[in-house]
N, C-alpha and C. Protein backbone atom coordinates (compact mmCIF):
# COMPACT_ATOMS: atom_id res chain seq x y z
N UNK A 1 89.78 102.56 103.81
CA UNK A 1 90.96 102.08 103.11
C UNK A 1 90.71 102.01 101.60
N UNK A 2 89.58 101.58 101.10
CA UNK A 2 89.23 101.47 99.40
C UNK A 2 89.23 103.03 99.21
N UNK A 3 88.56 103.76 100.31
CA UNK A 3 89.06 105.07 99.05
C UNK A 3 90.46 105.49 99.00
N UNK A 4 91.40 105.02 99.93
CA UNK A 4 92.26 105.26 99.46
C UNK A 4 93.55 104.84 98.40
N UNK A 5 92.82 103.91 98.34
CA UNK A 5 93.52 102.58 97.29
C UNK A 5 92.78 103.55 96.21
N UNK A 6 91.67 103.65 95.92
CA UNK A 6 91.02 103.93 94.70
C UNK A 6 91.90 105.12 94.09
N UNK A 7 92.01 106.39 94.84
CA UNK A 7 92.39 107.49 94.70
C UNK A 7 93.96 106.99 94.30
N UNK A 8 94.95 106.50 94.70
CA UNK A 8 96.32 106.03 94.44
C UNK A 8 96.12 105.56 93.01
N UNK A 9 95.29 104.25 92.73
CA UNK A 9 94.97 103.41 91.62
C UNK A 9 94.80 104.74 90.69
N UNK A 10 93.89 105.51 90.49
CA UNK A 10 93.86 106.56 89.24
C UNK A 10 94.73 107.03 89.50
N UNK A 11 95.66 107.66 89.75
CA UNK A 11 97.42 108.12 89.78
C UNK A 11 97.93 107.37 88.93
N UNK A 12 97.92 105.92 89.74
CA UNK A 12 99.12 105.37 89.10
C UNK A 12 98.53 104.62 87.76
N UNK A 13 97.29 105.07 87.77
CA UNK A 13 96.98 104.49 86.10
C UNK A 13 96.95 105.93 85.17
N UNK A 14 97.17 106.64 85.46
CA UNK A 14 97.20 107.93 84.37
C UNK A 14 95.90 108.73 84.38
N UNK A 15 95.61 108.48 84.71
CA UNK A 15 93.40 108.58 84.45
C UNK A 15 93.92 110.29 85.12
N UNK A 16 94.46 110.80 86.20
CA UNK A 16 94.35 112.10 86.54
C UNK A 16 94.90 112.22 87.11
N UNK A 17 95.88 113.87 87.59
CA UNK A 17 96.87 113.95 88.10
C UNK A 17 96.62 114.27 89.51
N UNK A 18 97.59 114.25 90.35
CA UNK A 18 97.45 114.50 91.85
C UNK A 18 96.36 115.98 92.51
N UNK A 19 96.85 116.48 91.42
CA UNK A 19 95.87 118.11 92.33
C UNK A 19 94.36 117.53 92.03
N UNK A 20 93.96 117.07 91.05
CA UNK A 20 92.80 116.49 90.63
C UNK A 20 92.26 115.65 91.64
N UNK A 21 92.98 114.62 92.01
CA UNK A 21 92.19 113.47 93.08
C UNK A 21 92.35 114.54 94.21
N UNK A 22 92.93 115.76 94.70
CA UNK A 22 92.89 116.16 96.00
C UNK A 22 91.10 116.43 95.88
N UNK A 23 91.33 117.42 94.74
CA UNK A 23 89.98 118.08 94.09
C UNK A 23 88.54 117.09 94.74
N UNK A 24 89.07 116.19 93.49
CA UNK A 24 87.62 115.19 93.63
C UNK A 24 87.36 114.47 94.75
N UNK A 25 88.12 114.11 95.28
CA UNK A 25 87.66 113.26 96.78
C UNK A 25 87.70 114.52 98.08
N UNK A 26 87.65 115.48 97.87
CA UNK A 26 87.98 116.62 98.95
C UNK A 26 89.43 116.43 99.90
N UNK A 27 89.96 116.28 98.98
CA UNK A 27 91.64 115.99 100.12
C UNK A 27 92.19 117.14 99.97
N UNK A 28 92.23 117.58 101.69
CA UNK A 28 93.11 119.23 101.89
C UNK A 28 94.46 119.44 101.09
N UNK A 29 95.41 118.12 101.17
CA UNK A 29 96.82 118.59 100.72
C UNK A 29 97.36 117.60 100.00
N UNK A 30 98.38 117.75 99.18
CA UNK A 30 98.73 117.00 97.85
C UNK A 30 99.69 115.96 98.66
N UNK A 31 99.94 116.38 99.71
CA UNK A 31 101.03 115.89 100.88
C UNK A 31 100.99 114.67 101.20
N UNK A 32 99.40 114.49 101.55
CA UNK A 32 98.24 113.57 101.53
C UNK A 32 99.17 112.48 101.31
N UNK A 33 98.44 112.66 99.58
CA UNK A 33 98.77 111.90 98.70
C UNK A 33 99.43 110.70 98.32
N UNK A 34 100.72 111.92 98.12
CA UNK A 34 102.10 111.39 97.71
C UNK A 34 102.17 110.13 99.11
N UNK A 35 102.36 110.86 100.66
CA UNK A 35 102.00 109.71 101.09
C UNK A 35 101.82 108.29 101.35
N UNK A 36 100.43 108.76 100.55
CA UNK A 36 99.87 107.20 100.52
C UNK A 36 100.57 106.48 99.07
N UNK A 37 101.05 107.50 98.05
CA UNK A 37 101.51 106.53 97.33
C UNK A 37 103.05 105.85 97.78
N UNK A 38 103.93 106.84 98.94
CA UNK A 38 104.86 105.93 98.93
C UNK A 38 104.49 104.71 99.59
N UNK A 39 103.53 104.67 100.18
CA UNK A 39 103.41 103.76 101.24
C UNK A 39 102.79 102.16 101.02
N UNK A 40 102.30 102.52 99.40
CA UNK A 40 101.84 101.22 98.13
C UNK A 40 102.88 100.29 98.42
């Protein structure tokens, strides 16, 4: 669960954009993501 909080948290602080956190944490799809951010 913290990595996924973590990965949301730099989104929604500006620090880097979505294709980036797929990048860095190895996440297959941007789909992911978005996701977890509606789900904040």
């Amino acid at each position: 669960m913290s990595f996924k909080l973590q990965a949301v948290q730099e989104i929604d602080q500006g620090r880097i954009p979505n294709y980036e956190v797929c990048r860095k944490y190895g996440i297959q799809s941007r789909s992911t993501i978005i996701g977890w951010l509606r789900k904040k």
